[in-house]
Protein backbone atom coordinates (compact mmCIF):
# COMPACT_ATOMS: atom_id res chain seq x y z
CA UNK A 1 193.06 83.55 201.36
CA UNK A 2 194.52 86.95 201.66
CA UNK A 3 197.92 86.04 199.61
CA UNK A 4 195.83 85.00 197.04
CA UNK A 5 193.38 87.90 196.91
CA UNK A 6 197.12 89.93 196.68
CA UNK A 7 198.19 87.89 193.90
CA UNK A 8 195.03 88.19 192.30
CA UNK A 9 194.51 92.32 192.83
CA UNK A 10 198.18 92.54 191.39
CA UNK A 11 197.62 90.54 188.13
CA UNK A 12 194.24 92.63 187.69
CA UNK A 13 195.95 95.64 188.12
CA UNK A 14 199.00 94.38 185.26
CA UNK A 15 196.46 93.71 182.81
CA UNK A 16 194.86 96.98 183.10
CA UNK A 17 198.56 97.95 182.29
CA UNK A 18 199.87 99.88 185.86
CA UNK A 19 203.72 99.94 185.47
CA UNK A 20 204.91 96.25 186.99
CA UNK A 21 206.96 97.58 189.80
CA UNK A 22 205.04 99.98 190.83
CA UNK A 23 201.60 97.47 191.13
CA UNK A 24 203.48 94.66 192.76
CA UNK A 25 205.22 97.38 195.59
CA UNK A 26 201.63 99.14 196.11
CA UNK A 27 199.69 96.24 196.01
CA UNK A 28 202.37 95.04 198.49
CA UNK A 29 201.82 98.02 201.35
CA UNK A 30 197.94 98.01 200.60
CA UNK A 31 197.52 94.50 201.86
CA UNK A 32 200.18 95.00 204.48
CA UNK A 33 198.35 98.00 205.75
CA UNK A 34 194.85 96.02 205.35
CA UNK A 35 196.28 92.89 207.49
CA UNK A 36 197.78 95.23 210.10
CA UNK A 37 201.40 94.42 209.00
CA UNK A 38 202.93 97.23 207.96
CA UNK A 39 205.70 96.72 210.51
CA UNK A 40 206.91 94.08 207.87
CA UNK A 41 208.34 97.04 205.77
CA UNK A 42 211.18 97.89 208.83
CA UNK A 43 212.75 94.80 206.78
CA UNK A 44 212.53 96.67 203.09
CA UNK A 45 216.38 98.51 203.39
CA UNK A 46 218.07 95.38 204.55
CA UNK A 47 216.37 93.68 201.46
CA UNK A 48 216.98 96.30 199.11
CA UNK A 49 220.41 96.96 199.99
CA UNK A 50 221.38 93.00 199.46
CA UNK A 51 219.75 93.26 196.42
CA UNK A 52 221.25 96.04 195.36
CA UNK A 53 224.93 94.59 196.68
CA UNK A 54 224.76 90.91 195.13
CA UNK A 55 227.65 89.71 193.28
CA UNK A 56 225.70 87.58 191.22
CA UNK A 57 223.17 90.25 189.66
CA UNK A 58 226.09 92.76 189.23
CA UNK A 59 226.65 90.55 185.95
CA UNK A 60 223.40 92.36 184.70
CA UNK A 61 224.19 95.59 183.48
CA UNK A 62 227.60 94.52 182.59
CA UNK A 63 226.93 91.99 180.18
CA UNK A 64 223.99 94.34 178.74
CA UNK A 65 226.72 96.94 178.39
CA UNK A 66 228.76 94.82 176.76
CA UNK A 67 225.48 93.68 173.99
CA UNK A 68 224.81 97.55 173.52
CA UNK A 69 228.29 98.37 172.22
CA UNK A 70 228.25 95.86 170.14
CA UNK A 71 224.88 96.77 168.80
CA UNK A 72 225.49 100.35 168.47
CA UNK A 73 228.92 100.28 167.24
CA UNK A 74 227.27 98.31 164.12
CA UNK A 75 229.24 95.23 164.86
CA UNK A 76 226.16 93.04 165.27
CA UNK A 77 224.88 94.81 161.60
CA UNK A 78 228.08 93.93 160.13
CA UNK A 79 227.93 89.86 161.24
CA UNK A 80 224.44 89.82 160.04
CA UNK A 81 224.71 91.01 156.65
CA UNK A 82 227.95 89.05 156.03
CA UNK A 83 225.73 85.31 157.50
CA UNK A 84 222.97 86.40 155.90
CA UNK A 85 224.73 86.58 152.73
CA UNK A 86 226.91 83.62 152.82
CA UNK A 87 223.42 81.22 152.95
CA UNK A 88 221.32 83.33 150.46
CA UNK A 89 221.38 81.05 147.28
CA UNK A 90 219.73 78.14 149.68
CA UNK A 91 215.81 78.24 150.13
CA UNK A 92 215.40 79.99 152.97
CA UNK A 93 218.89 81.13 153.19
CA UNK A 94 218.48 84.41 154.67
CA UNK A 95 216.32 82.87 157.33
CA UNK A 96 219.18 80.55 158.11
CA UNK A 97 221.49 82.82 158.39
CA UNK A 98 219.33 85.02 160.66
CA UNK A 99 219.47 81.72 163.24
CA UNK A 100 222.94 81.58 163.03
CA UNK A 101 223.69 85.29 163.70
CA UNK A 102 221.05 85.13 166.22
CA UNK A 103 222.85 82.63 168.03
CA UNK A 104 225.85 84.45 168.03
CA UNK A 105 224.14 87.87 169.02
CA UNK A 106 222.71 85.49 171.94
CA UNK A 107 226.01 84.56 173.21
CA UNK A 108 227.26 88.08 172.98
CA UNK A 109 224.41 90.66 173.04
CA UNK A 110 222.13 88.64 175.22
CA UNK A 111 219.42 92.07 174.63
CA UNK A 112 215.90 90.54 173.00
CA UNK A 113 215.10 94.25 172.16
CA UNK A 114 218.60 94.38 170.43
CA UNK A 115 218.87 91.73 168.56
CA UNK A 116 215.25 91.74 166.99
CA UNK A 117 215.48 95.45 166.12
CA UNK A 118 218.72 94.69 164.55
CA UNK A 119 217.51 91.56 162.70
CA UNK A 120 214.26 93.03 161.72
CA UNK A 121 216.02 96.60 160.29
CA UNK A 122 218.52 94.49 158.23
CA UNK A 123 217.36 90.89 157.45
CA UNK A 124 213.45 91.48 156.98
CA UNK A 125 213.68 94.29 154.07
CA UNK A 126 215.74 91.83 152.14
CA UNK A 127 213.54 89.05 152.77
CA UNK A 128 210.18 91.07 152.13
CA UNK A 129 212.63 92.09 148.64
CA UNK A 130 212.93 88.59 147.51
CA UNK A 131 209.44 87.20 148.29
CA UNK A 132 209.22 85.90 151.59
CA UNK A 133 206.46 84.50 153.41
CA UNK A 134 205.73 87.50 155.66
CA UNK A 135 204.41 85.60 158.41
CA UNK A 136 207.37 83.06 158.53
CA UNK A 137 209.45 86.24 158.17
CA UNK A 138 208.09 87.79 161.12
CA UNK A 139 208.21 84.31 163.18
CA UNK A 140 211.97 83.46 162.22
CA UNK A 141 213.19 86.83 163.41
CA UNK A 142 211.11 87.15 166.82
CA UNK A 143 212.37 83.54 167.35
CA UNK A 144 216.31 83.97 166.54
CA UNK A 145 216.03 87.24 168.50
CA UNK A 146 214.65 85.86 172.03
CA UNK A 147 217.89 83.05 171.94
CA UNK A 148 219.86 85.10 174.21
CA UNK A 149 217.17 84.23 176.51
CA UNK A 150 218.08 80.78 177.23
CA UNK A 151 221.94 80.89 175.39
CA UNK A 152 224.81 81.99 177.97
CA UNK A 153 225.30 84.78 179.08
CA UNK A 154 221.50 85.21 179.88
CA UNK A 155 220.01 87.95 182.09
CA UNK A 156 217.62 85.41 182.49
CA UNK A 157 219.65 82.20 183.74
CA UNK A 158 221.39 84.84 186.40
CA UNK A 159 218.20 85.59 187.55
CA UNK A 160 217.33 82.19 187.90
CA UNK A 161 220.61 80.99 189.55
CA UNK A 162 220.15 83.76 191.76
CA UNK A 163 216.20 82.53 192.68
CA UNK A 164 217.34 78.80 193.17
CA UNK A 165 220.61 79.63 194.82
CA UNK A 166 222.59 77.90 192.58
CA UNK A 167 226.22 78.82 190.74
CA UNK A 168 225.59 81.00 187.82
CA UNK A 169 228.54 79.31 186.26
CA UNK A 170 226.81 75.89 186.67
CA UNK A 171 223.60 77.01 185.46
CA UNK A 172 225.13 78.60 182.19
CA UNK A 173 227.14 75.16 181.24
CA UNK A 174 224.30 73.54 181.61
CA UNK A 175 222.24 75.53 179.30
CA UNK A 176 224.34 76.16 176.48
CA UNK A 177 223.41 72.43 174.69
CA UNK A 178 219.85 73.33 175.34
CA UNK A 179 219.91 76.80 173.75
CA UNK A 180 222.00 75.28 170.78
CA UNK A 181 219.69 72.34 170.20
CA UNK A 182 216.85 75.14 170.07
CA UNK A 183 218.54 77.03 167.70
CA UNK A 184 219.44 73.47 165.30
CA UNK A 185 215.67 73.27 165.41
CA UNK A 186 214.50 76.49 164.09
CA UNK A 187 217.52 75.72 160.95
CA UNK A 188 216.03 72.19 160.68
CA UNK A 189 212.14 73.96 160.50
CA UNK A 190 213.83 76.37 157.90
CA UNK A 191 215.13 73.66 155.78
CA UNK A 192 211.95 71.50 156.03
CA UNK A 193 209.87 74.97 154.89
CA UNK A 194 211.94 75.52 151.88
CA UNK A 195 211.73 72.32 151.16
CA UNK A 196 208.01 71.77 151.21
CA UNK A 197 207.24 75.36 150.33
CA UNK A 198 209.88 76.81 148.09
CA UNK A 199 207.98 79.92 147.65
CA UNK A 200 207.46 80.85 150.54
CA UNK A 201 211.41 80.84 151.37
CA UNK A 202 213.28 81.56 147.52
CA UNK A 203 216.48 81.19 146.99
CA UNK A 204 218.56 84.74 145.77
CA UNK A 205 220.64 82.42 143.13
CA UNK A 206 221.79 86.02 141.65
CA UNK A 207 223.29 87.50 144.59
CA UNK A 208 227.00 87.80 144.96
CA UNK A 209 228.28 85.57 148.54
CA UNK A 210 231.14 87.45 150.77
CA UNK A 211 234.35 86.77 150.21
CA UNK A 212 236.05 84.23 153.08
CA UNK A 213 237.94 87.50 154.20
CA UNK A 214 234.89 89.70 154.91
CA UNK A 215 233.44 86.26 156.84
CA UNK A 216 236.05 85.60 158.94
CA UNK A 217 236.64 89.70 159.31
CA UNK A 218 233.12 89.69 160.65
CA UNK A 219 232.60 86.12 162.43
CA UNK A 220 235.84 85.41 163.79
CA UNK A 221 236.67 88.74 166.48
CA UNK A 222 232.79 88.31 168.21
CA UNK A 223 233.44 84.19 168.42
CA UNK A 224 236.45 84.78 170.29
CA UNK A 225 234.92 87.53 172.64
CA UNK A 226 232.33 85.02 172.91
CA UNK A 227 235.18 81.97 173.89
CA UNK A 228 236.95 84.28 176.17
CA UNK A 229 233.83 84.99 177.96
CA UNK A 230 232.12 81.96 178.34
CA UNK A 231 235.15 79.67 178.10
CA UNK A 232 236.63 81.70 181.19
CA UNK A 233 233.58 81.15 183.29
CA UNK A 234 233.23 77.30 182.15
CA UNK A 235 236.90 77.09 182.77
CA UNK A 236 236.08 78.16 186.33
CA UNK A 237 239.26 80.89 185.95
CA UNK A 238 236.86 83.86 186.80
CA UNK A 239 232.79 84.35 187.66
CA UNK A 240 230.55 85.29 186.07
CA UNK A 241 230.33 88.76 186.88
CA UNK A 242 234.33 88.98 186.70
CA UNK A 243 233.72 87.63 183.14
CA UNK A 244 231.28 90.28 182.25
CA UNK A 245 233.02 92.63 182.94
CA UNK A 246 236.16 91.75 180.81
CA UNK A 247 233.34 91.07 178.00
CA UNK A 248 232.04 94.68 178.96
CA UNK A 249 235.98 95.68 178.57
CA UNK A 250 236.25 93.26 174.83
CA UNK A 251 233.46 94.46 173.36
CA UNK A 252 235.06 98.08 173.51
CA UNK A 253 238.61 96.56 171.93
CA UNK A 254 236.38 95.53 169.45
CA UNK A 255 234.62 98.60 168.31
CA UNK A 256 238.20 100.07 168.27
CA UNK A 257 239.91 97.44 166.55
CA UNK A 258 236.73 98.00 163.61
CA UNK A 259 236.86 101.66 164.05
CA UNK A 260 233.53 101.21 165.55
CA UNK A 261 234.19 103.32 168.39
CA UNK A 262 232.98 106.86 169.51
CA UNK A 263 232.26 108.46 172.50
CA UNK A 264 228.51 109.00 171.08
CA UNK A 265 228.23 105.38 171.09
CA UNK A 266 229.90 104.90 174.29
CA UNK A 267 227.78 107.46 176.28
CA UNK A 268 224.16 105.67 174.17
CA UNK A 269 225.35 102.67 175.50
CA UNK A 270 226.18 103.58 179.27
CA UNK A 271 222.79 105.44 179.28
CA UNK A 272 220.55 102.68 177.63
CA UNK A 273 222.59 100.27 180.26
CA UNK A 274 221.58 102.81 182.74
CA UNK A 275 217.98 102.49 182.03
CA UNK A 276 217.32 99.15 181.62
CA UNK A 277 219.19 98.44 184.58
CA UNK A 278 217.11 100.66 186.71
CA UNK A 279 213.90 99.19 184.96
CA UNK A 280 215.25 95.60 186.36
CA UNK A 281 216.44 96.57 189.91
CA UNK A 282 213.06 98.22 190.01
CA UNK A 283 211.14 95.44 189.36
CA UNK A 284 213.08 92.89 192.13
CA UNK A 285 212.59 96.08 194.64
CA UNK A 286 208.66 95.67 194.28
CA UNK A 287 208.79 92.06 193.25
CA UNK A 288 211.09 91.23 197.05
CA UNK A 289 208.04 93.62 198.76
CA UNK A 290 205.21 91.29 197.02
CA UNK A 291 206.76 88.38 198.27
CA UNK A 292 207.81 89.54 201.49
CA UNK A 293 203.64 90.39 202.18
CA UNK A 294 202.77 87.43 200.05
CA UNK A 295 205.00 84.98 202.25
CA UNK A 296 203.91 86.36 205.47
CA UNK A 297 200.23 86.48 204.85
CA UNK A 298 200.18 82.76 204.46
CA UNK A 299 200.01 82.96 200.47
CA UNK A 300 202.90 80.63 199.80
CA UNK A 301 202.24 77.85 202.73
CA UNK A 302 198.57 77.92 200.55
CA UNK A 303 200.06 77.56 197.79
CA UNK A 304 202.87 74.72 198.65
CA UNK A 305 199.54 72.45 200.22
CA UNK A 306 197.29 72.70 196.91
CA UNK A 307 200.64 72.03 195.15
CA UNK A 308 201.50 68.88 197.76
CA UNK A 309 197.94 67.65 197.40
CA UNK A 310 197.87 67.26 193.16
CA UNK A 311 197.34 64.40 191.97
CA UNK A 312 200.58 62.05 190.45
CA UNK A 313 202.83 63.26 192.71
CA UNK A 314 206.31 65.02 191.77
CA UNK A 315 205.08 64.50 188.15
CA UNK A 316 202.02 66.15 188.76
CA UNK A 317 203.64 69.23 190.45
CA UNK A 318 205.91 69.83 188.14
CA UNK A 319 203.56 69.39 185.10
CA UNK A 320 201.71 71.87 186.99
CA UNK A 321 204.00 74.22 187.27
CA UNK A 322 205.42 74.41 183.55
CA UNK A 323 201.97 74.96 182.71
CA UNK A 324 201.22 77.62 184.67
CA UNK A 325 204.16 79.25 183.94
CA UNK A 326 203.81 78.90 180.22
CA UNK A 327 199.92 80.20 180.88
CA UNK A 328 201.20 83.29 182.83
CA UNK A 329 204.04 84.25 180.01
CA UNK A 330 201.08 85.00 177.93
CA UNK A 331 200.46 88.30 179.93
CA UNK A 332 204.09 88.73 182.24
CA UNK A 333 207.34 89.31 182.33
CA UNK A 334 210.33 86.69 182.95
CA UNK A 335 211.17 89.18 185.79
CA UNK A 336 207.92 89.04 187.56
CA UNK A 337 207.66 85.65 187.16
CA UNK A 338 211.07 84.59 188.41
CA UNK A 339 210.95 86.85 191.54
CA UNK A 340 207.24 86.59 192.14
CA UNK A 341 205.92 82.74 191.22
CA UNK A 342 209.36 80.40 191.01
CA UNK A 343 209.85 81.26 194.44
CA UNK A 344 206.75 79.92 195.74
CA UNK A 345 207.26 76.94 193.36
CA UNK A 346 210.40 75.65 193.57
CA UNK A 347 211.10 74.74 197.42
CA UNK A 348 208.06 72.23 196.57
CA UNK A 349 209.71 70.87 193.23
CA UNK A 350 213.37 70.76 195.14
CA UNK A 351 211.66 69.04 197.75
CA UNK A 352 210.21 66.74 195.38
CA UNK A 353 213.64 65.45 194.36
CA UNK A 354 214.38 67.43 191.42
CA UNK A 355 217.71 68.59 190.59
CA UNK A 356 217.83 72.62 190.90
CA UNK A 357 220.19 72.68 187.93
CA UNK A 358 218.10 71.27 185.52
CA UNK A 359 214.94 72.64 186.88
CA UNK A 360 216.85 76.57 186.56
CA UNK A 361 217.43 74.78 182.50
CA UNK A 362 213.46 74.08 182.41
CA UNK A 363 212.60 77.21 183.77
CA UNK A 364 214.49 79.46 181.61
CA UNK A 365 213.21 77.27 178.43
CA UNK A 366 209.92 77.62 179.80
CA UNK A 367 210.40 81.56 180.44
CA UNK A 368 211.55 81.97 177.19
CA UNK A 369 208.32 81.26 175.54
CA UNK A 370 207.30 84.66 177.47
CA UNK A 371 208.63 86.68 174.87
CA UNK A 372 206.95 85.08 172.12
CA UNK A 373 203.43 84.17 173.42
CA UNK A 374 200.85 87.34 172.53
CA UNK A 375 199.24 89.01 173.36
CA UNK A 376 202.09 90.56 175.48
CA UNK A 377 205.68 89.09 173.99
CA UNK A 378 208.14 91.44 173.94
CA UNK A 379 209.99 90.19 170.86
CA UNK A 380 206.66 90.73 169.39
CA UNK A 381 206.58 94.55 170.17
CA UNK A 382 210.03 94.89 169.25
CA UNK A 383 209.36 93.45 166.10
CA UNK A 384 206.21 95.47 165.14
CA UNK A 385 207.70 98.47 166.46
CA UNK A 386 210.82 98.40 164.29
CA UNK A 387 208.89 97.07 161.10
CA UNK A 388 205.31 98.95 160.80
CA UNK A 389 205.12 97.56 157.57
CA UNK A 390 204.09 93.83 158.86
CA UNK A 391 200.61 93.27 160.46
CA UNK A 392 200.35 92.37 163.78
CA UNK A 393 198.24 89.54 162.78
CA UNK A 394 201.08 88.26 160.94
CA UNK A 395 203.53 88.60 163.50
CA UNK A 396 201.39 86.15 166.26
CA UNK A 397 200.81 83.74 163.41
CA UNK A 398 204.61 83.43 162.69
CA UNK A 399 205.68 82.84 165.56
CA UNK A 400 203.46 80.09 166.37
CA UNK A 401 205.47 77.33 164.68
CA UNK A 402 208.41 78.59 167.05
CA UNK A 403 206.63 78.40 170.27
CA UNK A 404 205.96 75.13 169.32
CA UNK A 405 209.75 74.21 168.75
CA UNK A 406 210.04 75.91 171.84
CA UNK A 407 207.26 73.60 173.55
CA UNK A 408 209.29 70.88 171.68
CA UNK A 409 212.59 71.52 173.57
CA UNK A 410 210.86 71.51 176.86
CA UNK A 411 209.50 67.99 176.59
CA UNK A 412 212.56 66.32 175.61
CA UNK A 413 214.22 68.28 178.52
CA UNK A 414 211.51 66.95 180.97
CA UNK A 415 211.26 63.19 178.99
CA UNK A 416 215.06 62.85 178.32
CA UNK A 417 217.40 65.45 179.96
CA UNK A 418 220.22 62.83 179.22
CA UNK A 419 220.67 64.30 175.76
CA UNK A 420 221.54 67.38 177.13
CA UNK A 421 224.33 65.95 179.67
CA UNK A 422 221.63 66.81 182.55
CA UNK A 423 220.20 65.11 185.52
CA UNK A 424 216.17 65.09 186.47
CA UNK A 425 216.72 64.07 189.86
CA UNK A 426 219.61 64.84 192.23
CA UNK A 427 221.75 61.92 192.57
């Protein structure tokens, strides 16, 4: 029972809100210490430093580079107001438009924080303008903005690939028809809303649409850093990380070829890179300690027998699973719960039968749901921290409809992964 009374002492210790990294590594050497296995921790550099030295997670703070510039060279601003424009004389226009961008900010920025700050600074105002349902509002931009979350490149699918030990390549070709049939679904919700409710979503019938030369000035340059990204890694010509770095090197050419570019936004973005890189690494460094202790108090051979011994068999544990995975994005983080509970869960689902590739797919659509689940979403902080003006009330009920799409996506990935090109079960 003592990896469970560790598990259980950490998550106590997140909701009183200690720093993640911190609880998980001192939680970590408590128990150690307790259990008279402190001599565990001789292990710690060897860990750290092949953390630190991975291939795969040197992708990270390149292709988060490579979303900053484009975020703080105004790029991103730019496609959104010229989208958001084109669909404004539809009901719910704008809110279509703030899909589509957020599908290309996914596939280019990758950054939840980004993209909902920028969505929320520029599309919200004008929606609040024109009469908008505030709580749809509030849902449609939390929702476009946590995308990149499940939409190559994701932070979270390297991760993942990283976890399951499985090509990050692979993993991001086989979640691109996922993430795009999630985003069809929030434009198909939009539709039905302005539909049924008109005004909740008006139309701006008076507003002037872009001219085709200011869309394709503002769409076509990020779609073909986006193709020469992805389309290098699907085309297996480079890796992933080889890729993000030439999207690191594109996303400058870009801000130049806009006039976008200064050093001041070159030395915000290295720094913000910096720092959010360091909060990552940070986490895996205490999250690799927890699971070191975890593992070798007998916490994860507990947990693989009450996972063998559920009821309905490979169904069961994997039903299992999703749900407790859903239940703990309520109150953690997609990094603490890739490094800390998909370990544990996975060798049994593998073992099952289960094809890692599509389980890495149904974990990042699963993890995704993190960011929008309150009390502790981070799409939802970003949101209410860029946009004061909405209630926070507002902002959970909004985005209920999406977790629900979200919800929806998952089944039909468990029920019928064949639409998706994927296999449940290894062949």
């Amino acid at each position: 029972m003592t990896g469970l009374a560790l598990f259980a002492v950490a998550f106590l210790l997140l909701m009183l809100g200690y720093p993640v990294a911190f609880t998980f590594a001192a939680v970590a050497v408590f128990f150690a210490a307790a259990t008279g296995q402190l001599e565990l921790f001789a292990m710690m550099p060897e860990r750290i430093y092949a953390l630190m030295t991975n291939f795969s997670l040197m992708a990270v703070p390149l292709f988060i580079f490579m979303g900053l510039i484009l975020q703080r060279s105004g790029l991103a601003e730019m496609l959104l107001r010229t989208i958001g424009m084109l669909f404004r004389r539809l009901h719910g226009g704008i809110a279509i438009g703030t899909v589509l961008v957020g599908t290309i900010l996914a596939a280019s920025i990758g950054i939840v924080g980004a993209s909902v700050t920028a969505m929320s600074l520029i599309a919200l105002p004008v929606m609040l303008q024109h009469g908008y349902n505030r709580r749809f509002a509030a849902g449609i931009i939390c929702a476009a903005g946590t995308l990149g979350q499940i939409i190559p490149p994701s932070i979270v699918l390297i991760v993942l690939a990283e976890v399951l030990q499985v090509p990050v390549g692979e993993l991001f070709r086989a979640a691109l028809l996922p993430g795009l049939a999630l985003s069809g679904l929030y434009i198909v919700w939009t539709f039905l809303v302005g539909l049924l409710k008109p005004s909740w979503l008006p139309a701006l019938s008076g507003e002037n649409s872009p001219s085709w030369q200011e869309v394709v000035k503002a769409i076509v340059p990020p779609l073909l850093l986006i193709v020469l990204v992805l389309g290098s890694i699907f085309a297996g010509i480079v890796t992933p990380t080889e890729s993000a770095a030439i999207g690191a090197v594109g996303s400058i050419a870009l801000s130049l070829l806009y006039r976008r570019f200064s050093w001041d936004v070159l030395w915000e973005a290295a720094r913000e890179t910096a720092r959010i890189s360091a909060m990552v690494f940070t986490i895996l460094i205490g999250a690799t300690a927890f699971s070191m202790v975890f593992s070798y108090t007998g916490g994860e051979h507990t947990v693989h027998s009450f996972l063998e011994a559920l009821p309905g068999g490979a169904g069961g544990v994997l039903a299992f699973s999703m749900l407790l995975i859903f239940t703990l994005g309520f109150f953690l983080d997609f990094v603490e719960i890739s490094y800390i509970v998909v370990p544990v869960i996975a060798p049994v689902l593998l073992r099952a039968g289960f094809d890692p590739i599509w389980l890495g797919v149904l974990l990042g659509m699963n993890l995704q749901t993190s960011f929008l689940t309150p009390p502790f979403g981070f799409s939802l902080f970003y949101l209410k921290g860029s946009a004061p003006q909405l209630e926070t009330l507002d902002i959970y009920r909004g985005v209920a409809p999406f977790i629900a799409l979200q919800l929806l996506c998952l089944m039909l990935l468990i029920l019928a992964p064949e639409l998706f090109g994927l296999h449940r079960m290894v062949k």
